[in-house]
C-alpha atoms as a PDB file:
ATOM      1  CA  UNK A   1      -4.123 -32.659  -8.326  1.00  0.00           C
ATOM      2  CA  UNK A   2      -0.395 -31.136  -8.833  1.00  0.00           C
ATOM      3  CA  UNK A   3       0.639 -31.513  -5.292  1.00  0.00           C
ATOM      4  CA  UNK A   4       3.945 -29.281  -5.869  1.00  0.00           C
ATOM      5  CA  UNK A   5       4.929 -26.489  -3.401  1.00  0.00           C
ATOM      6  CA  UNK A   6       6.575 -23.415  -3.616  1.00  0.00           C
ATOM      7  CA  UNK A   7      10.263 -22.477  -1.725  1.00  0.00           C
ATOM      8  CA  UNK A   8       9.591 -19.132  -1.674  1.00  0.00           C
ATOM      9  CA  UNK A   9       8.645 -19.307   1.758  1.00  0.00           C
ATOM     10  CA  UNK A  10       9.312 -15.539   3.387  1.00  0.00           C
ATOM     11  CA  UNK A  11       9.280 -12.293   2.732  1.00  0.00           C
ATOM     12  CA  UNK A  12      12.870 -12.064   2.248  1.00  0.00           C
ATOM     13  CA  UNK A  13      12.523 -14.798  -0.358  1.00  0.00           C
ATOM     14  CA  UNK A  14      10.177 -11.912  -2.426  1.00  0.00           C
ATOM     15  CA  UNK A  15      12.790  -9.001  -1.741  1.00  0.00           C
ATOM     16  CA  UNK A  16      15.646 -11.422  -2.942  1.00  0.00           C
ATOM     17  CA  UNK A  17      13.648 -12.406  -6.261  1.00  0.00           C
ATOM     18  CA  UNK A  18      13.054  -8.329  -6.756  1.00  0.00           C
ATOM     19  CA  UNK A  19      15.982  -6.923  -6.158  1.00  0.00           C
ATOM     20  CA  UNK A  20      17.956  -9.742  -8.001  1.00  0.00           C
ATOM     21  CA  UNK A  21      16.211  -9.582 -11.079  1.00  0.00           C
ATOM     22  CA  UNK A  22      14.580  -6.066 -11.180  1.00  0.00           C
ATOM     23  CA  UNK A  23      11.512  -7.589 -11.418  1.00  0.00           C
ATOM     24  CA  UNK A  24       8.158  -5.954 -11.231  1.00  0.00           C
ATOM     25  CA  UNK A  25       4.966  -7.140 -11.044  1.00  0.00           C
ATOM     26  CA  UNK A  26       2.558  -4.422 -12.498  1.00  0.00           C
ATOM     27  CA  UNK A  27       2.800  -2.864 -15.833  1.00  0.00           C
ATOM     28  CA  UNK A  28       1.821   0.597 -13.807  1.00  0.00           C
ATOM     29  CA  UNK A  29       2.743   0.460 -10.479  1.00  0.00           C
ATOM     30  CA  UNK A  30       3.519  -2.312  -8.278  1.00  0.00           C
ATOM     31  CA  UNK A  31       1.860  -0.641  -5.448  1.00  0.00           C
ATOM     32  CA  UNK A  32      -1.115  -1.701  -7.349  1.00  0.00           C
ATOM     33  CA  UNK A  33      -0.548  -5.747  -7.331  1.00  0.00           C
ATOM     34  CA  UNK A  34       0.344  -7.808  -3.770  1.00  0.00           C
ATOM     35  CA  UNK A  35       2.936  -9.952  -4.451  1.00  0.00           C
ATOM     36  CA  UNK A  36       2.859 -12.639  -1.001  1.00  0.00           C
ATOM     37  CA  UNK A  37       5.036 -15.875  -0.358  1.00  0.00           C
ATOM     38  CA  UNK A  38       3.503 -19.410  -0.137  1.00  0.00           C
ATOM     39  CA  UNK A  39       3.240 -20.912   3.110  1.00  0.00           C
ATOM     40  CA  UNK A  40       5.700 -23.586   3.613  1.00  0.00           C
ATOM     41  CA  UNK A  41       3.795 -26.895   2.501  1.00  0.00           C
ATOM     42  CA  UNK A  42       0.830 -24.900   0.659  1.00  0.00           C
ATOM     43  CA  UNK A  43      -0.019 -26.386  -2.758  1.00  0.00           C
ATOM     44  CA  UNK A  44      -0.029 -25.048  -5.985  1.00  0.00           C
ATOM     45  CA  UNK A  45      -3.792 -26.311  -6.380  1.00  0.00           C
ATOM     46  CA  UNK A  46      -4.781 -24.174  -2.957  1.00  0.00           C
ATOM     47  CA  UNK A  47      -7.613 -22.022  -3.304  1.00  0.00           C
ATOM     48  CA  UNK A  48      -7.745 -18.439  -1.844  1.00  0.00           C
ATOM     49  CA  UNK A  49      -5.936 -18.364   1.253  1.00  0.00           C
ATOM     50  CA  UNK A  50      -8.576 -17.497   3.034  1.00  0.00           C
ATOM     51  CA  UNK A  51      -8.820 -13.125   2.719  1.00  0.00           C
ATOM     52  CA  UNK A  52     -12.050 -13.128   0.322  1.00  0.00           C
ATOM     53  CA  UNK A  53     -12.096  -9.427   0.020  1.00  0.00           C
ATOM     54  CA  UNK A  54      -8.588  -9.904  -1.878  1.00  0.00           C
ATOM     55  CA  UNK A  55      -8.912 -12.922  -4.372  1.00  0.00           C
ATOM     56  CA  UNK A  56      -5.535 -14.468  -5.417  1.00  0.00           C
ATOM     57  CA  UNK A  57      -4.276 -16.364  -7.609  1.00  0.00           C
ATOM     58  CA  UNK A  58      -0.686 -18.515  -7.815  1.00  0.00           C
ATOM     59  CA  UNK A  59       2.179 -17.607 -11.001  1.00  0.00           C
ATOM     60  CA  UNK A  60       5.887 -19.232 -11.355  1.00  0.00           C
ATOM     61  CA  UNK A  61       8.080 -16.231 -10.807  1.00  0.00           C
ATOM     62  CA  UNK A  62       9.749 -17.399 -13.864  1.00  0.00           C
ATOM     63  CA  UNK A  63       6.907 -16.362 -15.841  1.00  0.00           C
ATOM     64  CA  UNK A  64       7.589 -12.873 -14.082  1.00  0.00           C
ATOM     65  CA  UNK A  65      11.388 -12.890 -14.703  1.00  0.00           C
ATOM     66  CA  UNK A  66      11.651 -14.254 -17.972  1.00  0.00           C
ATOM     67  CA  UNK A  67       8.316 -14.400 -19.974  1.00  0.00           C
ATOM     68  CA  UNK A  68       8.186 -10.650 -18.853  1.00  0.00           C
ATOM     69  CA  UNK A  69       4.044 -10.901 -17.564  1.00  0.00           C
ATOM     70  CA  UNK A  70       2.721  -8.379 -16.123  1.00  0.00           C
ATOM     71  CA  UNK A  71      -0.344  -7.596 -14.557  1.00  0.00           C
ATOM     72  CA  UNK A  72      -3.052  -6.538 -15.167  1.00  0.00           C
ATOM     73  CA  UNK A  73      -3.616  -9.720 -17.551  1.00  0.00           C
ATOM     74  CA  UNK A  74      -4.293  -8.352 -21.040  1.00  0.00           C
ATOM     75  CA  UNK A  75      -7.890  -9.400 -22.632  1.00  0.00           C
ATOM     76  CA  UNK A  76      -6.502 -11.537 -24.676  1.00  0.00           C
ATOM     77  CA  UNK A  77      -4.858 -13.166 -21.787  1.00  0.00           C
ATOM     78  CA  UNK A  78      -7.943 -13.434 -19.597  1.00  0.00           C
ATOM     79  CA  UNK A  79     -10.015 -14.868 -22.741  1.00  0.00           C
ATOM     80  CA  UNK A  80      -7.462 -17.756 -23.734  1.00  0.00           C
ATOM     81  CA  UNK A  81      -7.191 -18.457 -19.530  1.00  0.00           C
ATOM     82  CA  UNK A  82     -11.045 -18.566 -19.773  1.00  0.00           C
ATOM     83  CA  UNK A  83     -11.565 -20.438 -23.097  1.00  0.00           C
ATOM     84  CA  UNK A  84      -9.057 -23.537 -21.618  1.00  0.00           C
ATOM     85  CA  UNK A  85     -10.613 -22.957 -18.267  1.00  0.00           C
ATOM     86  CA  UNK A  86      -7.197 -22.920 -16.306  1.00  0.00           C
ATOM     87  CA  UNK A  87      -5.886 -20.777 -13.742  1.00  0.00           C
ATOM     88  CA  UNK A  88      -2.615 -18.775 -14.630  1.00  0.00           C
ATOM     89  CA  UNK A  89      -0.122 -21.300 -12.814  1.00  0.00           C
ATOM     90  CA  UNK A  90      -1.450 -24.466 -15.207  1.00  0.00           C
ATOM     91  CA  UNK A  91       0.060 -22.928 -18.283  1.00  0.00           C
ATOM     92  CA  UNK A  92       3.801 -24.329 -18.601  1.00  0.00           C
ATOM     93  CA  UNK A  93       6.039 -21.516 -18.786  1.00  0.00           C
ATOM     94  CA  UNK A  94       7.041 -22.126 -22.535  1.00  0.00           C
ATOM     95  CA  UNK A  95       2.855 -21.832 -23.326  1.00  0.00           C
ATOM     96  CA  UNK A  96       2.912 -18.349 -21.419  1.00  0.00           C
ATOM     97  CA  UNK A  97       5.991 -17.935 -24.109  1.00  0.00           C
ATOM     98  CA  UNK A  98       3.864 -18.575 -26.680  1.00  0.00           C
ATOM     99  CA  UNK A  99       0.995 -15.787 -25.587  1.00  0.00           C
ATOM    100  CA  UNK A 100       3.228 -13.295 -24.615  1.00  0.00           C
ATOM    101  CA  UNK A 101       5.282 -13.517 -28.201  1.00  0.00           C
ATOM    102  CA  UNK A 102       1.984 -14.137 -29.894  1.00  0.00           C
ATOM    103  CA  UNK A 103       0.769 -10.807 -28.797  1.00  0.00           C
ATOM    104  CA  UNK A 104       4.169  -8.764 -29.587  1.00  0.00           C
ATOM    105  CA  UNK A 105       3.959  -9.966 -33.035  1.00  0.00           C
ATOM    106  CA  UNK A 106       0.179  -8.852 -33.493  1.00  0.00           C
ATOM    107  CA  UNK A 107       1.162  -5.000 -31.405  1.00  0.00           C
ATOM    108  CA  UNK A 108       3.830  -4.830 -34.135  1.00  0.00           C
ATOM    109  CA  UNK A 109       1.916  -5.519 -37.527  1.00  0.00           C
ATOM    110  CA  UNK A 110      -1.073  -3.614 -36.435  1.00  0.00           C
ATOM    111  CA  UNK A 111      -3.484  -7.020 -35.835  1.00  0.00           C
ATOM    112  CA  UNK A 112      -5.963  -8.029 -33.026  1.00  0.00           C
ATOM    113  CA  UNK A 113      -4.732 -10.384 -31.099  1.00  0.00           C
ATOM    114  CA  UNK A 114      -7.580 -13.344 -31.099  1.00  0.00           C
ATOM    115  CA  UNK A 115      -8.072 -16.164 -29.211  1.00  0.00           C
ATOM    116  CA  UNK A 116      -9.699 -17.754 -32.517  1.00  0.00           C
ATOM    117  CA  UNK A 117      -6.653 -17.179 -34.596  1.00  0.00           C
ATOM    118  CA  UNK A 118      -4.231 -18.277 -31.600  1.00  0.00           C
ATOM    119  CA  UNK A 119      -5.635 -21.587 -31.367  1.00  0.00           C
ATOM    120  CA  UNK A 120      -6.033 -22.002 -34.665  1.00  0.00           C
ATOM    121  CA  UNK A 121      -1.976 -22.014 -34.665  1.00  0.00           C
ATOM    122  CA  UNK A 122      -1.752 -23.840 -31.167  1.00  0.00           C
ATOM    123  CA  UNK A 123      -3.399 -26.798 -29.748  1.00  0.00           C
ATOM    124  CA  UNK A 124      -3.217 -27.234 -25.787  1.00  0.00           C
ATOM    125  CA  UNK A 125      -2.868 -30.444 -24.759  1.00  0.00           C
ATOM    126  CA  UNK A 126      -4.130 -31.884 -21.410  1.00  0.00           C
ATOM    127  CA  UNK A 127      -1.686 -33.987 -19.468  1.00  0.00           C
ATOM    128  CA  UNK A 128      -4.411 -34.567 -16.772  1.00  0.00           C
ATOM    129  CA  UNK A 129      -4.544 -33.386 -13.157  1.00  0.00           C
ATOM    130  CA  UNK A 130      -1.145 -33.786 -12.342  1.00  0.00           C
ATOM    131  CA  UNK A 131       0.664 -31.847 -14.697  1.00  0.00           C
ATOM    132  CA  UNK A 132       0.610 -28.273 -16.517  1.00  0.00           C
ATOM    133  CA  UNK A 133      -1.414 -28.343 -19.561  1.00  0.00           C
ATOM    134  CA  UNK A 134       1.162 -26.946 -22.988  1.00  0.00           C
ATOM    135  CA  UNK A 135       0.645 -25.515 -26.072  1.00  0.00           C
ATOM    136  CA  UNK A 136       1.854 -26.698 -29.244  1.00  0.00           C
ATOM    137  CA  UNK A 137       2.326 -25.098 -32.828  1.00  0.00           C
ATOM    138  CA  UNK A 138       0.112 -27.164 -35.072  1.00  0.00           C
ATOM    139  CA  UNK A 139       1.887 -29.074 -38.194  1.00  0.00           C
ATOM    140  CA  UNK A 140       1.413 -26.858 -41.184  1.00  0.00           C
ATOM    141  CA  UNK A 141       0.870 -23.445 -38.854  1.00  0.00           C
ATOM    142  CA  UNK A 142       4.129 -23.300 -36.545  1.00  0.00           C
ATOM    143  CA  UNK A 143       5.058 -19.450 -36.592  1.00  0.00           C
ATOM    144  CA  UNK A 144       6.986 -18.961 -33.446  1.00  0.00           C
ATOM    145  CA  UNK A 145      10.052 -21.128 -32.064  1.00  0.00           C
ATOM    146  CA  UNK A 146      10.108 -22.785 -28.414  1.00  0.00           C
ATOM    147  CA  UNK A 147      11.257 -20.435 -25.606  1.00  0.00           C
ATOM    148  CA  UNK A 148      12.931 -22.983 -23.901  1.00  0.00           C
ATOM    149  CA  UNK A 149      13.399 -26.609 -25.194  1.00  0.00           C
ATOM    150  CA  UNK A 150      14.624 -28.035 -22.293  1.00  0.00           C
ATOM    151  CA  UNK A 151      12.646 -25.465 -19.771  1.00  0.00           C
ATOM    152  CA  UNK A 152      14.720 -25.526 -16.263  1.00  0.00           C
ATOM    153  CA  UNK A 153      14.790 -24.507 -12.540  1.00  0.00           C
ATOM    154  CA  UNK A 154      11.257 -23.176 -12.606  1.00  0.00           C
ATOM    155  CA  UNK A 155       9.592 -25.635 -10.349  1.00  0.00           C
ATOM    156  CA  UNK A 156       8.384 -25.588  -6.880  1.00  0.00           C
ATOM    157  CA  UNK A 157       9.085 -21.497  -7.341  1.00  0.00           C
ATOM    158  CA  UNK A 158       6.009 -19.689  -7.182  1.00  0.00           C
ATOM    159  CA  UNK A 159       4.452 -16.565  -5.855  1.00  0.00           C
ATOM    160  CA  UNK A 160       0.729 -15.939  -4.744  1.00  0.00           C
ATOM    161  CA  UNK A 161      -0.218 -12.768  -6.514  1.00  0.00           C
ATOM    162  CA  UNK A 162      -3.447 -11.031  -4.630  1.00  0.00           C
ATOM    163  CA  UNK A 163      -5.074  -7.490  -5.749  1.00  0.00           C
ATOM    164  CA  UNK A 164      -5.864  -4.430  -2.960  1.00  0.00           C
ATOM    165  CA  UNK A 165      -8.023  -1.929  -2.655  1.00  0.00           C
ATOM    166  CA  UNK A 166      -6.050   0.458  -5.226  1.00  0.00           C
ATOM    167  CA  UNK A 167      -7.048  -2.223  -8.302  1.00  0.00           C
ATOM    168  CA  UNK A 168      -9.672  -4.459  -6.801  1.00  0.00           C
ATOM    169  CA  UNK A 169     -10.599  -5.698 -10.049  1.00  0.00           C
ATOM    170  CA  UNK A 170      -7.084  -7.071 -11.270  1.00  0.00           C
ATOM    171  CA  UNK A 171      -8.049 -10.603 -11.392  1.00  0.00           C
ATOM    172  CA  UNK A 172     -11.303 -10.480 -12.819  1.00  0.00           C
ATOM    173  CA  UNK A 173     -12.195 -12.387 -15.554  1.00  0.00           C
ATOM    174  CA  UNK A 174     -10.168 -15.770 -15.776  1.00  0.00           C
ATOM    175  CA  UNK A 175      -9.839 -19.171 -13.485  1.00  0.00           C
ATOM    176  CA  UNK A 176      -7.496 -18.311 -10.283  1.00  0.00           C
ATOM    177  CA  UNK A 177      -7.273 -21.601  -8.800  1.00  0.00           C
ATOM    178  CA  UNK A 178      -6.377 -24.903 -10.659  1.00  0.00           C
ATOM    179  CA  UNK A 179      -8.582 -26.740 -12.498  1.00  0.00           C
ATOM    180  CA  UNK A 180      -9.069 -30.364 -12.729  1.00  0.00           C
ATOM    181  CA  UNK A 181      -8.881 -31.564 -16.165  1.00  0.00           C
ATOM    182  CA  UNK A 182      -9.735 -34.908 -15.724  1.00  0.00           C
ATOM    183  CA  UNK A 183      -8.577 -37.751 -16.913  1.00  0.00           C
ATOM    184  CA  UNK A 184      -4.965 -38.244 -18.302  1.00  0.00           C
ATOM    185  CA  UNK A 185      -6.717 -40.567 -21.008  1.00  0.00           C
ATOM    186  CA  UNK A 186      -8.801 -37.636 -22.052  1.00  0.00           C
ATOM    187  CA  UNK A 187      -6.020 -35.982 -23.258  1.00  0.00           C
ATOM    188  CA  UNK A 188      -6.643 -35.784 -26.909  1.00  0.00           C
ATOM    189  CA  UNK A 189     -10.157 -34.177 -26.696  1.00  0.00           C
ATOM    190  CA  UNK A 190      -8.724 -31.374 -24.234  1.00  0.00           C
ATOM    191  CA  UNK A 191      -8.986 -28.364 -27.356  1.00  0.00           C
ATOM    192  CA  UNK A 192      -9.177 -29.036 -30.817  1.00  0.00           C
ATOM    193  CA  UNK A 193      -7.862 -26.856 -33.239  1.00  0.00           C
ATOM    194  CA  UNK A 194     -10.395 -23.739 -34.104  1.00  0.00           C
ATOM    195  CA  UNK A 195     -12.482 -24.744 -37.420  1.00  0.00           C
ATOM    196  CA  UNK A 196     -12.045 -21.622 -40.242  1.00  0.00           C
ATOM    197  CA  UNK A 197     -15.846 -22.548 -40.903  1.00  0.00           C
ATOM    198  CA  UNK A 198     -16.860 -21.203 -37.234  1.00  0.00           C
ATOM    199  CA  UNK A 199     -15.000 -17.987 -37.320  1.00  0.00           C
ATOM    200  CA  UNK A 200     -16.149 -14.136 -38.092  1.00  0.00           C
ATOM    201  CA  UNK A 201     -14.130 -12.721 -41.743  1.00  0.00           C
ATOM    202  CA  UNK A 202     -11.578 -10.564 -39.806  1.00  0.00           C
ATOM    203  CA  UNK A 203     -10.414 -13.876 -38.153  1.00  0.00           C
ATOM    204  CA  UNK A 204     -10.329 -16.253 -40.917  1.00  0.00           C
ATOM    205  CA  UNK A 205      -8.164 -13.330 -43.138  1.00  0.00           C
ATOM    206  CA  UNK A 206      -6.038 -13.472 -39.984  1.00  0.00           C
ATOM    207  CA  UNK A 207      -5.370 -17.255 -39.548  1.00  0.00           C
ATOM    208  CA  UNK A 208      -5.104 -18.031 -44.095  1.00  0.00           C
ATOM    209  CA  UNK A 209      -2.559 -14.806 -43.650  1.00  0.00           C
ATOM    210  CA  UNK A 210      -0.575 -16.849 -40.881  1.00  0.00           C
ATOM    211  CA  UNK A 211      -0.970 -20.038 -42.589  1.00  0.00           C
ATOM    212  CA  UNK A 212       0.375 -18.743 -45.434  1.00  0.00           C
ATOM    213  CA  UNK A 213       3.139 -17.282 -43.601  1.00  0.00           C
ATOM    214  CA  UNK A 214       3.756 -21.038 -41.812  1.00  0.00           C
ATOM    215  CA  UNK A 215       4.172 -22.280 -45.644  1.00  0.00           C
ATOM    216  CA  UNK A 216       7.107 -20.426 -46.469  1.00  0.00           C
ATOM    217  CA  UNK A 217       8.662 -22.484 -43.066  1.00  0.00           C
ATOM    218  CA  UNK A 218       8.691 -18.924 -41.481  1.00  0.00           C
ATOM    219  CA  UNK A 219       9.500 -18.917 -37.475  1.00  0.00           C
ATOM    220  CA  UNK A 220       9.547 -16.175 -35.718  1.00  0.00           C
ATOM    221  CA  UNK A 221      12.094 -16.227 -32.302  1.00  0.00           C
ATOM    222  CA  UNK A 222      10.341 -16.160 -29.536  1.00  0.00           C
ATOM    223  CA  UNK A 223      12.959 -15.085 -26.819  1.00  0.00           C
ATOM    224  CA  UNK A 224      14.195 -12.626 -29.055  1.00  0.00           C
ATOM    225  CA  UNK A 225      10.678 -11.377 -29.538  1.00  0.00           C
ATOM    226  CA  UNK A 226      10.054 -11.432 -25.866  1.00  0.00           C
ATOM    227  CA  UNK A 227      13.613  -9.550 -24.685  1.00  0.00           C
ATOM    228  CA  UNK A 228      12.954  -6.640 -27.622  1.00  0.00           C
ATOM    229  CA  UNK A 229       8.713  -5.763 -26.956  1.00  0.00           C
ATOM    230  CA  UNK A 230       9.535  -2.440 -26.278  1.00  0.00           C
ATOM    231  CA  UNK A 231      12.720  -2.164 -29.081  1.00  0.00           C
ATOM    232  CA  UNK A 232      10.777  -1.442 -32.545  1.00  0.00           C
ATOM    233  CA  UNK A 233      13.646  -1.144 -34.259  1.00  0.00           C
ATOM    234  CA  UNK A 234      14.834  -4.518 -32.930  1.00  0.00           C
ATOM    235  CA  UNK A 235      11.758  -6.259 -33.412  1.00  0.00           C
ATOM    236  CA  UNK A 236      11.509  -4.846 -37.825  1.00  0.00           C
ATOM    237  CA  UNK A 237      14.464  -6.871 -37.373  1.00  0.00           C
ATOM    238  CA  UNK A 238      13.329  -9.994 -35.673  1.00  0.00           C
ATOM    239  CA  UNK A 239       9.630  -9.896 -37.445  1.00  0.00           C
ATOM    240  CA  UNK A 240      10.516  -7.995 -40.260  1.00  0.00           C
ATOM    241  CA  UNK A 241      13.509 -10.153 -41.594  1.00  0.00           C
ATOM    242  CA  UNK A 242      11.912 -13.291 -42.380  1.00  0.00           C
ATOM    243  CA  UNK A 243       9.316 -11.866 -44.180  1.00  0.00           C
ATOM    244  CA  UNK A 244      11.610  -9.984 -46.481  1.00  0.00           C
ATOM    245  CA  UNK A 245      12.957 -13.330 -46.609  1.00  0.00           C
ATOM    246  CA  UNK A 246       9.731 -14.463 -48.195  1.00  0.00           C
ATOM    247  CA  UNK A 247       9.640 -11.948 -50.660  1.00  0.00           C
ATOM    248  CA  UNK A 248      13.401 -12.218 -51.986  1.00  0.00           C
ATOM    249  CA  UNK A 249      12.981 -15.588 -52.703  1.00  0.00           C
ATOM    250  CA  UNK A 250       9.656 -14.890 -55.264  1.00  0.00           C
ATOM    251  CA  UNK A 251      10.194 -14.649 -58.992  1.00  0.00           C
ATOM    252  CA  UNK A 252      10.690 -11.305 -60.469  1.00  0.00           C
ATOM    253  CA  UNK A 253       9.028  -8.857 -60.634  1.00  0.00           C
ATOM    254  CA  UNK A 254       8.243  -8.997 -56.885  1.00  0.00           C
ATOM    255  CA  UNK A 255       5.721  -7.285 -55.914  1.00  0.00           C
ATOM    256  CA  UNK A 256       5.776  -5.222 -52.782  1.00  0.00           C
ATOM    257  CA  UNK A 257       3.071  -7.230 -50.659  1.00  0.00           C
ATOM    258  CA  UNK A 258       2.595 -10.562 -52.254  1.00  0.00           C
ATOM    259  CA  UNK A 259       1.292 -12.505 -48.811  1.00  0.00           C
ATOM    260  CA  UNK A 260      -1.804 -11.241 -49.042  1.00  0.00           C
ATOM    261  CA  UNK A 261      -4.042  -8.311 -48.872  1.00  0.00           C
ATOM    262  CA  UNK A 262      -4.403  -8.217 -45.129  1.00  0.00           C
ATOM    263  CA  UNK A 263      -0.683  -7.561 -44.606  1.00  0.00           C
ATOM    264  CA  UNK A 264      -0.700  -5.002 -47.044  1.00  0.00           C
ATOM    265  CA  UNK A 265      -3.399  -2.921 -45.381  1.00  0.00           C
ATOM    266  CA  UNK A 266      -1.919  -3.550 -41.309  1.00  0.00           C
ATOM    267  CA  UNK A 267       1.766  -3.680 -41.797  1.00  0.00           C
ATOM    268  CA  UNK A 268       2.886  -1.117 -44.534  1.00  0.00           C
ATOM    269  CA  UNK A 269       5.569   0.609 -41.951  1.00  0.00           C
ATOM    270  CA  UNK A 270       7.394  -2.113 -40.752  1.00  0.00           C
ATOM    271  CA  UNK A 271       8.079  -4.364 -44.109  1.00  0.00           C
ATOM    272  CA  UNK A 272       8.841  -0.705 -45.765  1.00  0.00           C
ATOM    273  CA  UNK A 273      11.759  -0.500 -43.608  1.00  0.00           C
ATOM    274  CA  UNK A 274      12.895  -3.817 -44.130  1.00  0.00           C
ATOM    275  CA  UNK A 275      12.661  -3.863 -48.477  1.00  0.00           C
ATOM    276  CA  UNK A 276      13.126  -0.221 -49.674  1.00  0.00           C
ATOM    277  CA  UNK A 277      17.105  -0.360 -48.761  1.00  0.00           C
ATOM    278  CA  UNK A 278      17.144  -3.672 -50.762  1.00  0.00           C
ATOM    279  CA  UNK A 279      14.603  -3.006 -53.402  1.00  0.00           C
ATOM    280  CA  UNK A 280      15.782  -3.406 -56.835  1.00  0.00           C
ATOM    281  CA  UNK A 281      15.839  -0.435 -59.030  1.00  0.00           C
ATOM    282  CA  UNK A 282      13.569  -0.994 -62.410  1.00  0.00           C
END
């Protein structure tokens, strides 16, 4: 197991990280969340610490202060956690990237955001029990950019995050304590891609629309995507730009949706505002 421990020892080493950063904690209130330090020497692999009428559960404050989670964990969140049966602290901060972005994107153009369809883009792979397990755009699918590509000064820095009595339930529903994966040689068969064969209609419109999308070598930024989630205007920039890009470079006459009939029906709004200032007059 990951035998790394935290340095944020005190709780002057939580007040610092707060009022430093602004962070919160809680997408309500973070009277509703418990945000503790580590003990000095306590592993990231620890289970609860010992209070089992408050389960808890380890995060790297950089996925606080940068990715921007919040708690409570989303569904989608809690599924994906579930599905690659880790706790929140084995995703590598650029993976958490990956969700968080993943799930702006689908807010924005009016999709579900499906555990199916993400790993249909993604493959995690397993570096065994001594390292974080990362996600990956597959070859052919890649839709958002790396967060970080060199991903610094995030390690040995985490928080233990335990619920109270005013949201009991805020880590239901996902692993809170690590998970041994096994074998570093088993690396390969940690989560294959998602077969299009195995999946309901709704999600196999959603992954040929995104594949589709991948084709035309269209990446979404992930950091900007990220720092705007609560700009729309920014983000019909950001999402909105490339796919106008798309459709400029098709041969006349272009028609107004030509990726497919699922963007047509879910997006309408946002690609409006990015073509009718541009649209050539006929």
């Amino acid at each position: 197991m990951l035998n790394e421990t935290s340095s944020i020892n005190t709780e002057a080493d939580i007040h610092r990280l707060r009022d430093k950063t602004h962070l919160t904690f809680h997408k309500e209130n973070d009277d509703k969340v418990v945000i503790r330090p580590c003990l000095p020497g306590e592993p990231v692999y620890t289970d609860n610490d010992g209070n089992d009428s408050h389960p808890s559960c380890f995060i790297y404050a950089t996925v606080f202060k940068k990715v921007k989670l919040r708690f409570p964990l989303t569904r989608f969140e809690s599924e994906l956690l579930t599905e690659l049966d880790i706790a929140p602290a084995q995703l590598h901060p650029n993976g958490w990237a990956f969700v968080r972005a993943y799930q702006i994107v689908c807010a924005h153009l009016g999709h579900p955001a499906s555990v199916n369809v993400f790993l249909f883009l993604f493959k995690a792979k397993n570096p065994g029990d001594h390292l974080w397990v990362s996600l990956n755009g597959i070859a052919g699918r890649s839709i958002l950019s790396i967060f970080q590509q060199s991903y610094k000064d995030w390690k040995g820095k985490f928080v233990r995050v335990r619920c109270n009595d005013q949201d009991p339930t805020l880590l239901d529903g996902f692993p809170l304590y690590w998970v041994n994966k096994g074998k570093k040689d088993s690396k390969d068969n940690f989560r294959k891609a998602r077969s299009l064969e195995k999946m309901g209609e709704l999600d196999r419109d959603l992954c040929n629309f995104w594949k589709e999308v991948a084709s035309n070598n269209t990446i979404l930024a992930t950091p900007s995507i990220i720092k705007f989630e609560f700009y729309d205007d920014q983000l019909d920039f950001y999402i909105g730009l490339p796919f106008y890009s798309i459709w400029i470079s098709l041969p006349a006459p272009r028609p107004l949706y030509s990726l497919s009939n699922l963007f047509a029906l879910h997006c309408p709004a946002f690609i409006l505002s990015c073509l009718i200032p541009v649209l050539p007059v006929t």
